[in-house]
N, C-alpha and C. Protein backbone atom coordinates (compact mmCIF):
# COMPACT_ATOMS: atom_id res chain seq x y z
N UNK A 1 0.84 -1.17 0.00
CA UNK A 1 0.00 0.00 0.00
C UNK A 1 0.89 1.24 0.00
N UNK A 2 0.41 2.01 -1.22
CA UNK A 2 1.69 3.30 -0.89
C UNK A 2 0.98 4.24 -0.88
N UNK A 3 -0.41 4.50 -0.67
CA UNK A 3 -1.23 5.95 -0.60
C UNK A 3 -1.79 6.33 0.44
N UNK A 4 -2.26 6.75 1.30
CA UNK A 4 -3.65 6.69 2.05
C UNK A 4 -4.62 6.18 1.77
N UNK A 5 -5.03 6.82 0.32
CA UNK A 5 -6.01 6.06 -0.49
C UNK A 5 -6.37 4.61 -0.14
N UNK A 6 -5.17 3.99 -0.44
CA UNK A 6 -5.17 2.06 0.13
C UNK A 6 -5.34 1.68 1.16
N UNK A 7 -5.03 2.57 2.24
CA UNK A 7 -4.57 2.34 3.31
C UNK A 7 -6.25 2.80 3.91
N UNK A 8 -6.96 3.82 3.40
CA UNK A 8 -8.51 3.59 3.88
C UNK A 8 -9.22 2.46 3.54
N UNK A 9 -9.41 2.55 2.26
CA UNK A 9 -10.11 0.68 1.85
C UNK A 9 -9.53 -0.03 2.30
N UNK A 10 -8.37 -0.09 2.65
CA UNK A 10 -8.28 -1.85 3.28
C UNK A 10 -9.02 -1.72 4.74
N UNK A 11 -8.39 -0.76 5.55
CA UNK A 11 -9.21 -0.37 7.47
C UNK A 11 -10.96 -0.27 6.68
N UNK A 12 -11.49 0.18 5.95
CA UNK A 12 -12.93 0.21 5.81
C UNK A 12 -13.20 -1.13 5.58
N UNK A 13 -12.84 -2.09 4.95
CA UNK A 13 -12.96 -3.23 4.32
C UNK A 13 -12.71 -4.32 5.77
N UNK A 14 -11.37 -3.93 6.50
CA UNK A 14 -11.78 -4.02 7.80
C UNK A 14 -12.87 -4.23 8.60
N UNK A 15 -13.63 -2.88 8.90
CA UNK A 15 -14.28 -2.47 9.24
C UNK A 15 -15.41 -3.41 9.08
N UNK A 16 -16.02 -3.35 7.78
CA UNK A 16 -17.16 -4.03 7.18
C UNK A 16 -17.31 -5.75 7.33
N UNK A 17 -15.74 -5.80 7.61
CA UNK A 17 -15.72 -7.67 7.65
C UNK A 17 -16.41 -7.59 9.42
N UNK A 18 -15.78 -6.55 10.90
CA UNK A 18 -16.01 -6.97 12.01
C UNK A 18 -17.30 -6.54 12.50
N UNK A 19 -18.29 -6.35 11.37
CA UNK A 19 -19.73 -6.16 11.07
C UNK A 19 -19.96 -4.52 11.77
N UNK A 20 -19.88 -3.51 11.07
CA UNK A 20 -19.73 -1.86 11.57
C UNK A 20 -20.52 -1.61 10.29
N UNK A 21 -21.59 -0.82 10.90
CA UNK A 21 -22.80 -0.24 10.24
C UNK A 21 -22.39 0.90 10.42
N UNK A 22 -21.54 1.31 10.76
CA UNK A 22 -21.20 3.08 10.57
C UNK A 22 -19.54 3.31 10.55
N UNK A 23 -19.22 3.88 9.22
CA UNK A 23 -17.58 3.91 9.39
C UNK A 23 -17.23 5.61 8.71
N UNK A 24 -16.42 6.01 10.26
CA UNK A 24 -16.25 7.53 9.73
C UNK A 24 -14.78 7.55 9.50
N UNK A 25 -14.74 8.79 8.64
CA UNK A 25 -13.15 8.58 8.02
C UNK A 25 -12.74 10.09 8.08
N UNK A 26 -11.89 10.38 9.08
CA UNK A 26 -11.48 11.58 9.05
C UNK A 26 -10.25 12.17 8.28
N UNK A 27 -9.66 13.07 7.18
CA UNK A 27 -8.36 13.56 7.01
C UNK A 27 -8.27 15.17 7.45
N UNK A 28 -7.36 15.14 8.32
CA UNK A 28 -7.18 16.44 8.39
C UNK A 28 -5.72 17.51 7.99
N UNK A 29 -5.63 18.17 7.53
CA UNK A 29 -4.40 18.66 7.28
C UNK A 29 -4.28 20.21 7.51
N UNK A 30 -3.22 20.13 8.40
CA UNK A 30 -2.34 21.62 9.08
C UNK A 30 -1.30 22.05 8.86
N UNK A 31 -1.23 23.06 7.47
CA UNK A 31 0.06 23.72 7.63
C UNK A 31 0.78 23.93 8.43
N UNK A 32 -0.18 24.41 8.66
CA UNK A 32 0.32 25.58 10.26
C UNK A 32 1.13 24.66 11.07
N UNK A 33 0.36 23.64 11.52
CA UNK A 33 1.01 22.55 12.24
C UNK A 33 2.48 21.66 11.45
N UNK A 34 2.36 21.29 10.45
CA UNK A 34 2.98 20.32 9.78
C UNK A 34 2.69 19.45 9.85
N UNK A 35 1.11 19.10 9.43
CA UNK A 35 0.74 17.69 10.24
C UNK A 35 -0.67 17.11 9.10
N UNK A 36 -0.63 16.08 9.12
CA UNK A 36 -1.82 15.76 8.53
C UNK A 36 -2.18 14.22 9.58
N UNK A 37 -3.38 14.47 9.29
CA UNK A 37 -3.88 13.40 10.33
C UNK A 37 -5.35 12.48 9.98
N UNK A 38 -5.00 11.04 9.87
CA UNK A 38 -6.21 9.94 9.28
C UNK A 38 -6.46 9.49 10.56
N UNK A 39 -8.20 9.56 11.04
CA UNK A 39 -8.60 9.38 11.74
C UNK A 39 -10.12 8.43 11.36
N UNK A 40 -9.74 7.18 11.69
CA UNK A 40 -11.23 6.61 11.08
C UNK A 40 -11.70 5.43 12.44
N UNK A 41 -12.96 5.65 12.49
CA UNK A 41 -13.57 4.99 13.57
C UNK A 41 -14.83 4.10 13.12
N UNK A 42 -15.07 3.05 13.66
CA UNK A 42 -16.82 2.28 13.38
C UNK A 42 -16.84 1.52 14.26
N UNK A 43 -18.22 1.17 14.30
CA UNK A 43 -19.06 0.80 15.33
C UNK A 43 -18.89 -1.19 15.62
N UNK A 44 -18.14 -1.48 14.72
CA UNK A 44 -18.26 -2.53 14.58
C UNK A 44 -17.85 -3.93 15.90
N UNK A 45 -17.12 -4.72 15.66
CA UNK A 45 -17.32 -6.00 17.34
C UNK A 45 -16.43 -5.67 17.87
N UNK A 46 -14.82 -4.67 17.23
CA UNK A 46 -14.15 -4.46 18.14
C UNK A 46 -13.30 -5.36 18.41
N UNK A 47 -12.16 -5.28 19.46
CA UNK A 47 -11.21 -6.38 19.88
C UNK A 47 -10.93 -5.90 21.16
N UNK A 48 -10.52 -7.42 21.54
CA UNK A 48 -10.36 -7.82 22.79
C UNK A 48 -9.12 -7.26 22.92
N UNK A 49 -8.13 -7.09 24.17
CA UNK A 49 -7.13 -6.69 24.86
C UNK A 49 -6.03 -7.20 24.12
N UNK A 50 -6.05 -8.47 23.90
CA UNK A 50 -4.99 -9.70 23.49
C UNK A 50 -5.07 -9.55 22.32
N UNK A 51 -5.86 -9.16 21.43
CA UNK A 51 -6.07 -8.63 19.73
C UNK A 51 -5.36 -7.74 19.66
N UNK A 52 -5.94 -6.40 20.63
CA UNK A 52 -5.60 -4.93 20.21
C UNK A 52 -3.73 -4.58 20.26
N UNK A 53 -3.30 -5.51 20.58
CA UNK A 53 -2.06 -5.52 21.67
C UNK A 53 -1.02 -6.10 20.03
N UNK A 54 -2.06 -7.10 19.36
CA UNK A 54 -1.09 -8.29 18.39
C UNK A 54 -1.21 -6.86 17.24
N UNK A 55 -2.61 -6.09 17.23
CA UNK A 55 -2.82 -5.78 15.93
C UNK A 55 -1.57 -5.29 14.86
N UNK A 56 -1.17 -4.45 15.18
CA UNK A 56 0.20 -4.01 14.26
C UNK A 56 1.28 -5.21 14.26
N UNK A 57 1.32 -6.04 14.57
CA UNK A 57 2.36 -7.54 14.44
C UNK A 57 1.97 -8.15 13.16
N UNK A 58 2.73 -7.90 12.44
CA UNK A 58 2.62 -7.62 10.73
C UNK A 58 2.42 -9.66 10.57
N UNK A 59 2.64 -10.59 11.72
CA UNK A 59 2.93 -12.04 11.19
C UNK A 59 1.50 -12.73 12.10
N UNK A 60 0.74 -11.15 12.55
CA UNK A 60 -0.70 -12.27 13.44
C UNK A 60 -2.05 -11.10 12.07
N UNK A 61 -2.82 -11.99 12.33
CA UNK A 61 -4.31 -11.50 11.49
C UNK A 61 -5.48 -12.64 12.20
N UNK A 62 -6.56 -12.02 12.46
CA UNK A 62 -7.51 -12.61 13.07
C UNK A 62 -8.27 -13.52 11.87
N UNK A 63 -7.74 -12.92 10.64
CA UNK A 63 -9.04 -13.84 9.10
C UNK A 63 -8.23 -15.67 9.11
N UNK A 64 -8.81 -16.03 8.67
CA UNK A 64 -8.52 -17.70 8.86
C UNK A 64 -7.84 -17.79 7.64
N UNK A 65 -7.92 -16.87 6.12
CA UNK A 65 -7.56 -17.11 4.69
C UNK A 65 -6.21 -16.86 4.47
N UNK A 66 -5.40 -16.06 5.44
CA UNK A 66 -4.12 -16.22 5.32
C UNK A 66 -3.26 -16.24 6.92
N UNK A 67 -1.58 -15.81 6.65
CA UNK A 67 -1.21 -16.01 8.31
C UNK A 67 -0.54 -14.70 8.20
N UNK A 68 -0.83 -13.44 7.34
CA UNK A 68 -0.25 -12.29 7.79
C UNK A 68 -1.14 -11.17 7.86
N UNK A 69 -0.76 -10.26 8.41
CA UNK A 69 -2.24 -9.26 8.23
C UNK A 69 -0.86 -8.12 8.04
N UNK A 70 -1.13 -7.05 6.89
CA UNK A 70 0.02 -6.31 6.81
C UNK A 70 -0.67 -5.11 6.60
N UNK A 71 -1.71 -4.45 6.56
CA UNK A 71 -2.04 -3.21 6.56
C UNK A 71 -1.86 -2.56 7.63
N UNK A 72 -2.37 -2.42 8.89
CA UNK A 72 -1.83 -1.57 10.19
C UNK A 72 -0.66 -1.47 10.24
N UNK A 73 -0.03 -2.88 10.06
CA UNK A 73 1.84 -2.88 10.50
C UNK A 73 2.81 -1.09 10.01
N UNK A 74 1.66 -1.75 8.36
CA UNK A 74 2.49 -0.85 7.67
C UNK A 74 1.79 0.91 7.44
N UNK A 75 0.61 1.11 7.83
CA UNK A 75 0.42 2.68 8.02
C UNK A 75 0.73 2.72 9.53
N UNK A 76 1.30 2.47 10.71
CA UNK A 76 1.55 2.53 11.98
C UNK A 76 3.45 2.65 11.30
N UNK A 77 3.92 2.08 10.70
CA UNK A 77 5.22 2.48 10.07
C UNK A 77 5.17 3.84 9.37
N UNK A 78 4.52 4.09 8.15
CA UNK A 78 4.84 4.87 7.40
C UNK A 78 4.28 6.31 8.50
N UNK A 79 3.28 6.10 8.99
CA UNK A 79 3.52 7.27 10.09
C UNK A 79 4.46 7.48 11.01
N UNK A 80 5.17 6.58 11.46
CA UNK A 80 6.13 6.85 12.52
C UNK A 80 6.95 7.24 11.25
N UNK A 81 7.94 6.59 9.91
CA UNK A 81 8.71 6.70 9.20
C UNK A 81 8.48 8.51 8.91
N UNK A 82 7.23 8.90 8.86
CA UNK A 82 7.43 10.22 8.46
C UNK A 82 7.24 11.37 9.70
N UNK A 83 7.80 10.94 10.66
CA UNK A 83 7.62 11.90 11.61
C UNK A 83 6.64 11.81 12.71
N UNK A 84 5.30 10.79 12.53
CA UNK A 84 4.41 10.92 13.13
C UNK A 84 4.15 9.97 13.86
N UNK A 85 2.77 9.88 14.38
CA UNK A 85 2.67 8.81 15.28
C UNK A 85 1.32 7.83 14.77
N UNK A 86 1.45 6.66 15.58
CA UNK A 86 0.12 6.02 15.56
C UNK A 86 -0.38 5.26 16.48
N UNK A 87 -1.89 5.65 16.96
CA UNK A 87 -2.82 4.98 18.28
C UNK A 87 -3.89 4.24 17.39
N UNK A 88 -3.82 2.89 18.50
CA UNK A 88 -5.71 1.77 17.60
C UNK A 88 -6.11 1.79 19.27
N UNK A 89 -7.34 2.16 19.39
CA UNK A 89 -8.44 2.01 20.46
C UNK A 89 -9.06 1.30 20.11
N UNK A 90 -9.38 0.13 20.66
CA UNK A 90 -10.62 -1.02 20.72
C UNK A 90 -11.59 -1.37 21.79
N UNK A 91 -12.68 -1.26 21.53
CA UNK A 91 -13.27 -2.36 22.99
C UNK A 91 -14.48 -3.23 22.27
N UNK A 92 -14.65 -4.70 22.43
CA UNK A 92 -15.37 -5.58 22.47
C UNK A 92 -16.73 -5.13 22.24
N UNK A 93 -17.36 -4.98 21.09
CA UNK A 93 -19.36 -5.01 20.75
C UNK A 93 -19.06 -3.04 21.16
N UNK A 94 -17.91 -2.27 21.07
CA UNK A 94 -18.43 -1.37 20.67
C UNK A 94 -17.59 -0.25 19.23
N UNK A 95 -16.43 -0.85 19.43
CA UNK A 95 -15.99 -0.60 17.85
C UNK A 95 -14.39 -0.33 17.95
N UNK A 96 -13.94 0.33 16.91
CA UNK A 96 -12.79 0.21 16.88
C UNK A 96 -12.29 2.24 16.63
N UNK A 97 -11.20 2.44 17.06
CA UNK A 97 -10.62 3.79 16.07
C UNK A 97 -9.24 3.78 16.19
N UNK A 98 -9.00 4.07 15.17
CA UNK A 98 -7.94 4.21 14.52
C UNK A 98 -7.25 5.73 14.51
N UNK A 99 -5.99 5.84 14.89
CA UNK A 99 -5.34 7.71 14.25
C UNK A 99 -3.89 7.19 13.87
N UNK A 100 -3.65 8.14 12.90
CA UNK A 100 -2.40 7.70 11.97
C UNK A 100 -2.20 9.30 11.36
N UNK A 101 -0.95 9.84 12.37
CA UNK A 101 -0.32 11.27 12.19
C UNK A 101 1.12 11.08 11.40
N UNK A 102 1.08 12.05 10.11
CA UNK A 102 1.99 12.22 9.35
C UNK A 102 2.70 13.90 9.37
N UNK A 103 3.85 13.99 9.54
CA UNK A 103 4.45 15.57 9.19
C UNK A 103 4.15 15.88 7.66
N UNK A 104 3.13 16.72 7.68
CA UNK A 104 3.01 17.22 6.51
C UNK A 104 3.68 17.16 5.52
N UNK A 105 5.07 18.05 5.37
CA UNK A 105 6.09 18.11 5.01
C UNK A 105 6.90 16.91 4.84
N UNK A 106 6.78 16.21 5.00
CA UNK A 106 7.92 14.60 5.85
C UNK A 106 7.64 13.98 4.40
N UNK A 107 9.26 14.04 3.48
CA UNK A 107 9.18 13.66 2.01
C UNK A 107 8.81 11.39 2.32
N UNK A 108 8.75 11.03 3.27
CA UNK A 108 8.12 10.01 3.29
C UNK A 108 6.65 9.50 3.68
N UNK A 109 6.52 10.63 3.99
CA UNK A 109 4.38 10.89 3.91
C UNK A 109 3.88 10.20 2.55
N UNK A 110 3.18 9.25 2.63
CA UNK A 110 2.31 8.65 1.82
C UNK A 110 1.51 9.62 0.95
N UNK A 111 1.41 9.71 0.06
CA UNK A 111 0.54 10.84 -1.07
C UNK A 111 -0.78 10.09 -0.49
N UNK A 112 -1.91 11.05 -0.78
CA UNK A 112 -3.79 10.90 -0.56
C UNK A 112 -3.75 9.87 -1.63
N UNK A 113 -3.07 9.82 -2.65
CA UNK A 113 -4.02 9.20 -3.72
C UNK A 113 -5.07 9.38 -4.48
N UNK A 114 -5.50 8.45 -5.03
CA UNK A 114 -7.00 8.76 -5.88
C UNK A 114 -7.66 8.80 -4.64
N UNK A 115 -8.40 9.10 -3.81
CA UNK A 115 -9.44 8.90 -2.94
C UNK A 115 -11.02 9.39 -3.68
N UNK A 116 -10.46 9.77 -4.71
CA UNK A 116 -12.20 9.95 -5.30
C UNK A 116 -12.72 8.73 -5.47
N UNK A 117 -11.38 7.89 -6.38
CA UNK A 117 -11.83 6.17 -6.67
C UNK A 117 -12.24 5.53 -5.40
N UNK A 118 -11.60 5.89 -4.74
CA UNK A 118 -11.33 4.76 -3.09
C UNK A 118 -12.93 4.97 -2.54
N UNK A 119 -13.67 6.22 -2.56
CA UNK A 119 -14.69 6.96 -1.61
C UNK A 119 -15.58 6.12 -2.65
N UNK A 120 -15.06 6.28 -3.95
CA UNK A 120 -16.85 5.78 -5.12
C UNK A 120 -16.92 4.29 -4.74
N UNK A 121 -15.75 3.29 -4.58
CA UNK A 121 -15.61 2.07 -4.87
C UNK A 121 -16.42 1.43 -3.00
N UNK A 122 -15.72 2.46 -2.32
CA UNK A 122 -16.58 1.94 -0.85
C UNK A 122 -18.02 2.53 -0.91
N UNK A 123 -18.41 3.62 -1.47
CA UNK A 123 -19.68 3.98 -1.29
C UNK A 123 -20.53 2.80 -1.97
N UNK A 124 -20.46 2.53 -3.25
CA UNK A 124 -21.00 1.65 -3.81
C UNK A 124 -21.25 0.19 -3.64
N UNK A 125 -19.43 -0.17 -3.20
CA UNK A 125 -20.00 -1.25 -1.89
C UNK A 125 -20.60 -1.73 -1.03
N UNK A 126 -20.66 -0.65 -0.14
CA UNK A 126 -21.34 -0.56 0.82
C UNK A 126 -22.67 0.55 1.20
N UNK A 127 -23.12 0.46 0.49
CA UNK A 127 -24.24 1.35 -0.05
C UNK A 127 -25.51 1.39 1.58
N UNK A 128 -25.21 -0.11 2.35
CA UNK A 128 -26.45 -0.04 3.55
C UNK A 128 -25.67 0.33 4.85
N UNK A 129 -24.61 0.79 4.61
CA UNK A 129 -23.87 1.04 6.06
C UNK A 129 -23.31 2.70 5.61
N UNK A 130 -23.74 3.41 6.93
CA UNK A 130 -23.44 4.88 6.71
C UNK A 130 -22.03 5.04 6.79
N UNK A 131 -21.42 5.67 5.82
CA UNK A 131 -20.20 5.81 5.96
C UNK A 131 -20.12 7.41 5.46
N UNK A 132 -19.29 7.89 6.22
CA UNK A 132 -18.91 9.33 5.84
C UNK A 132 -17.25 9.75 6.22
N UNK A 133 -17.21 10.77 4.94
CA UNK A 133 -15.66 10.95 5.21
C UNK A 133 -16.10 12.10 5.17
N UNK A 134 -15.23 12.70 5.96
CA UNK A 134 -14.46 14.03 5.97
C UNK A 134 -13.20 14.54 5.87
N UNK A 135 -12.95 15.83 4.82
CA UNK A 135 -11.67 16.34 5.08
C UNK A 135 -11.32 17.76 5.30
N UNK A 136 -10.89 17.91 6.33
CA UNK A 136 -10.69 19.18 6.66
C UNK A 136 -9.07 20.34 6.38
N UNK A 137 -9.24 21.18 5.54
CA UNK A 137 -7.64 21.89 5.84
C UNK A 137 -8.21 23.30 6.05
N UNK A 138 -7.21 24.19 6.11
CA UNK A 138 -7.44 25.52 6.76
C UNK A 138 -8.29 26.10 6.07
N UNK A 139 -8.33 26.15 4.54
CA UNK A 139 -9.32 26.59 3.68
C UNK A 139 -10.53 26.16 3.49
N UNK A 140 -11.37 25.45 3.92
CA UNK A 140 -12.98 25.01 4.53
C UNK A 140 -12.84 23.23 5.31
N UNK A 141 -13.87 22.86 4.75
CA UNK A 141 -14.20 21.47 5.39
C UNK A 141 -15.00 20.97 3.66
N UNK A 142 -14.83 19.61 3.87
CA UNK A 142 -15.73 18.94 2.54
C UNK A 142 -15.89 17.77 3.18
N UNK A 143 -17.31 16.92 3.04
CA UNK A 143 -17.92 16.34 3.65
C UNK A 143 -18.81 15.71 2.85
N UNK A 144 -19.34 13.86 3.08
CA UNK A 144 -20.00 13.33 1.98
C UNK A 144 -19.95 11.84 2.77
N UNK A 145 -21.77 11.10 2.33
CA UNK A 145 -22.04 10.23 3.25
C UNK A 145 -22.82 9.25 2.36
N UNK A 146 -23.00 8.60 2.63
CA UNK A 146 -23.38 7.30 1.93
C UNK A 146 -25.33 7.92 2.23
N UNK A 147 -25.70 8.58 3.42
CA UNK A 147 -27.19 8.57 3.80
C UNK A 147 -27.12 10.04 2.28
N UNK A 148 -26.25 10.96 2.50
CA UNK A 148 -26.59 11.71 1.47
C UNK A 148 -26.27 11.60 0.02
N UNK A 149 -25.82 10.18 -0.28
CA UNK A 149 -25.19 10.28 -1.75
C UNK A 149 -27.10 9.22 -2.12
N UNK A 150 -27.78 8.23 -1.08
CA UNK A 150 -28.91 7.67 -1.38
C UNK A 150 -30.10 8.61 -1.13
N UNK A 151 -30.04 9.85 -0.38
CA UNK A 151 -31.02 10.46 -0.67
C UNK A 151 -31.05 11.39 -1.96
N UNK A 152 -29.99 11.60 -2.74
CA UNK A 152 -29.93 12.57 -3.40
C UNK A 152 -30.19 11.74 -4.94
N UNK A 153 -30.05 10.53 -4.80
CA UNK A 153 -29.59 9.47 -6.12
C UNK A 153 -31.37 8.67 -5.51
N UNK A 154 -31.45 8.07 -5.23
CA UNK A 154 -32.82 7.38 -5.28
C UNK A 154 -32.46 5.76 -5.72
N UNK A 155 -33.08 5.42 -6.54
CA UNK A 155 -32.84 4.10 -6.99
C UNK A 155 -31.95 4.40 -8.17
N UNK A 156 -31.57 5.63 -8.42
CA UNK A 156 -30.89 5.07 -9.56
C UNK A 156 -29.93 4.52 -9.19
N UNK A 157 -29.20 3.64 -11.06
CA UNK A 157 -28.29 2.99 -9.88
C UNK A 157 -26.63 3.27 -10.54
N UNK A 158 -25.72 3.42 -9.14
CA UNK A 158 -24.78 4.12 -9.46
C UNK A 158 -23.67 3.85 -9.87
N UNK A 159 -23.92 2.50 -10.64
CA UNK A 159 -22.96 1.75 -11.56
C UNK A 159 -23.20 2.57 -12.93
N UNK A 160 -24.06 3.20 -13.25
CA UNK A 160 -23.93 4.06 -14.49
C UNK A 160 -22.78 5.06 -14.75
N UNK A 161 -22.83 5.10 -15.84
CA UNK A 161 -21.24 5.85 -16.27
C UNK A 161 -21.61 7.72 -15.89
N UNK A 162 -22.35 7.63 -16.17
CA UNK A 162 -22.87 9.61 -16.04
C UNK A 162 -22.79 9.74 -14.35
N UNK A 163 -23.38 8.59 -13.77
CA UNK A 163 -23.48 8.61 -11.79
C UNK A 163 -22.05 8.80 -11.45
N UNK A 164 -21.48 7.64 -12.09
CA UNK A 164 -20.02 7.40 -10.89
C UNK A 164 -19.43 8.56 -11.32
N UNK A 165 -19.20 9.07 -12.76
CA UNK A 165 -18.47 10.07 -12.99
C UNK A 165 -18.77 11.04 -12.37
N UNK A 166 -19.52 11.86 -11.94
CA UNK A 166 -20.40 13.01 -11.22
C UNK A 166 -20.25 12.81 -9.71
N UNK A 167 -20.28 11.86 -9.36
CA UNK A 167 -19.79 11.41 -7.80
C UNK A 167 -18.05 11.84 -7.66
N UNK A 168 -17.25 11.14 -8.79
CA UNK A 168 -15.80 11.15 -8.53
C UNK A 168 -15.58 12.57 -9.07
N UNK A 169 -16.25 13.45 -9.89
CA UNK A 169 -15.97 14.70 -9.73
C UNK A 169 -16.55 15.27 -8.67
N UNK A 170 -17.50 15.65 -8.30
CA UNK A 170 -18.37 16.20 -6.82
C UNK A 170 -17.11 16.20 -5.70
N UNK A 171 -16.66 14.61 -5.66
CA UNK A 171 -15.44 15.07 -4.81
C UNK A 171 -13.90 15.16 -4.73
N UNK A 172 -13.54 15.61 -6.03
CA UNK A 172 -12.58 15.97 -6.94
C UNK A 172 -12.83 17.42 -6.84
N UNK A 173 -13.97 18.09 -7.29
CA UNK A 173 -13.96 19.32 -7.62
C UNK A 173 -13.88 20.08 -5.67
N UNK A 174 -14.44 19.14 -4.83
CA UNK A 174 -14.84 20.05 -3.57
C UNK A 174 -13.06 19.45 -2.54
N UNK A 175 -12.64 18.74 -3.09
CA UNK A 175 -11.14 18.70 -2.25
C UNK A 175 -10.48 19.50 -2.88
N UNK A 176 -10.48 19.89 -4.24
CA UNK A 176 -9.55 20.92 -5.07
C UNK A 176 -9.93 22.28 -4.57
N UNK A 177 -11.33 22.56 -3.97
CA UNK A 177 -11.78 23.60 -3.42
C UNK A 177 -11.00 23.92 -2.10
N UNK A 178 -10.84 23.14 -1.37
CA UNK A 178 -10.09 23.56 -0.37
C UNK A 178 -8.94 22.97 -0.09
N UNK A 179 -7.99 22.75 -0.87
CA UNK A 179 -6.63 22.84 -1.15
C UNK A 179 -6.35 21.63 -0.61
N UNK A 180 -6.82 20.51 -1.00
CA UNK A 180 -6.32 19.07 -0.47
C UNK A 180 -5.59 19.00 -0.66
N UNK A 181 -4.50 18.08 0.09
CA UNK A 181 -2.86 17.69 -0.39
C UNK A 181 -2.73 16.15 -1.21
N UNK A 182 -2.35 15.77 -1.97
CA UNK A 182 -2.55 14.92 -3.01
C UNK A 182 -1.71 13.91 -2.59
C-alpha cells in the first residue's frame, strides 16, 4: 500500500468484515502545524485486549484465509517513518478507532491518492452502512455520506457511467476547493 487512499479501503474493508454499520473517516491537514492526520472509527465488534495488543504484528491477522495481516503494521510504520505517530483504540461489541499522524512536510508521507476512486468504490460497496468521510484543511471542510449520496440518487443505480463520474468529480472538484494535499 503506498497511498492513504489504500490504506482507507483496506481499514474500511476491515471495518465491514467486524460487522460496523457506521464507518467515519477523518483527514485532516495543518500547515500551520505540519501535520496531517487519518482518523477513522466504526461501530463494529471491536477487539479484545490480546487482539488490540497483536494488531500491528505484521505475522498475526484474526481472518482464517491467510497467516499475515500487513495493513496496520504498515500505516503505523509509514507514520512513525514520516515523523508521526500512531494509536488503535478497541473495545469488544463497541468498535474500533484508529489515528495515523503524518508531518506534513515529511518527504516520506504517503501521497492521498485517488481517494475519489477509493470513496466511489466503498460507497457503492457498501451502499447499507453509513459511511462518511471528511476532510478538513485551513481553507474550509468537505464532507459526503453514503445517507446523502442515497437520498440525493434514489434508486438510480450508481454503476452508471454519467453517476459514478459526477460522484468522482463532486469530490474531486470540492477537495480541489479547499486545497487538499494529493
Amino acid at each position: 500500500m503506498r497511498t492513504l487512499s489504500e490504506h482507507i479501503l483496506d481499514i474500511a474493508q476491515n471495518s465491514t468484515r467486524a460487522g460496523a454499520k457506521m464507518i467515519e473517516i477523518i483527514v485532516e491537514e495543518s500547515k500551520k502545524k505540519d501535520l496531517c492526520s487519518l482518523t477513522i472509527s466504526d461501530n463494529g465488534c471491536g477487539m479484545d485486549e490480546e487482539t488490540l495488543k497483536q494488531a500491528t504484528n505484521p505475522f498475526f491477522t484474526s481472518r482464517t484465509t491467510r497467516k499475515v495481516g500487513l495493513g496496520l503494521p504498515l500505516l503505523k510504520q509509514k507514520a512513525e517513518d514520516a515523523g508521526g505517530s500512531f494509536s488503535l483504540k478497541s473495545e469488544p461489541g463497541k468498535g474500533t478507532k484508529l489515528r495515523a499522524e503524518f508531518q506534513l512536510s515529511n518527504i516520506d508521507r504517503p501521497p492521498m491518492g485517488d481517494i475519489w476512486d477509493t470513496l466511489y468504490l466503498l460507497f457503492l460497496s457498501y451502499r447499507d452502512i453509513q459511511l462518511v468521510y471528511r476532510h478538513v484543511t485551513a481553507n474550509g471542510e468537505f464532507s459526503i455520506s453514503t445517507s446523502e449520496l442515497n437520498e440525493a440518487l434514489g434508486d438510480v443505480s450508481w454503476q452508471e457511467k454519467e453517476i459514478r463520474n459526477g460522484i468522482i468529480e463532486l469530490i474531486k472538484a470540492n477537495l480541489g476547493e479547499i486545497g487538499a494535499a494529493k
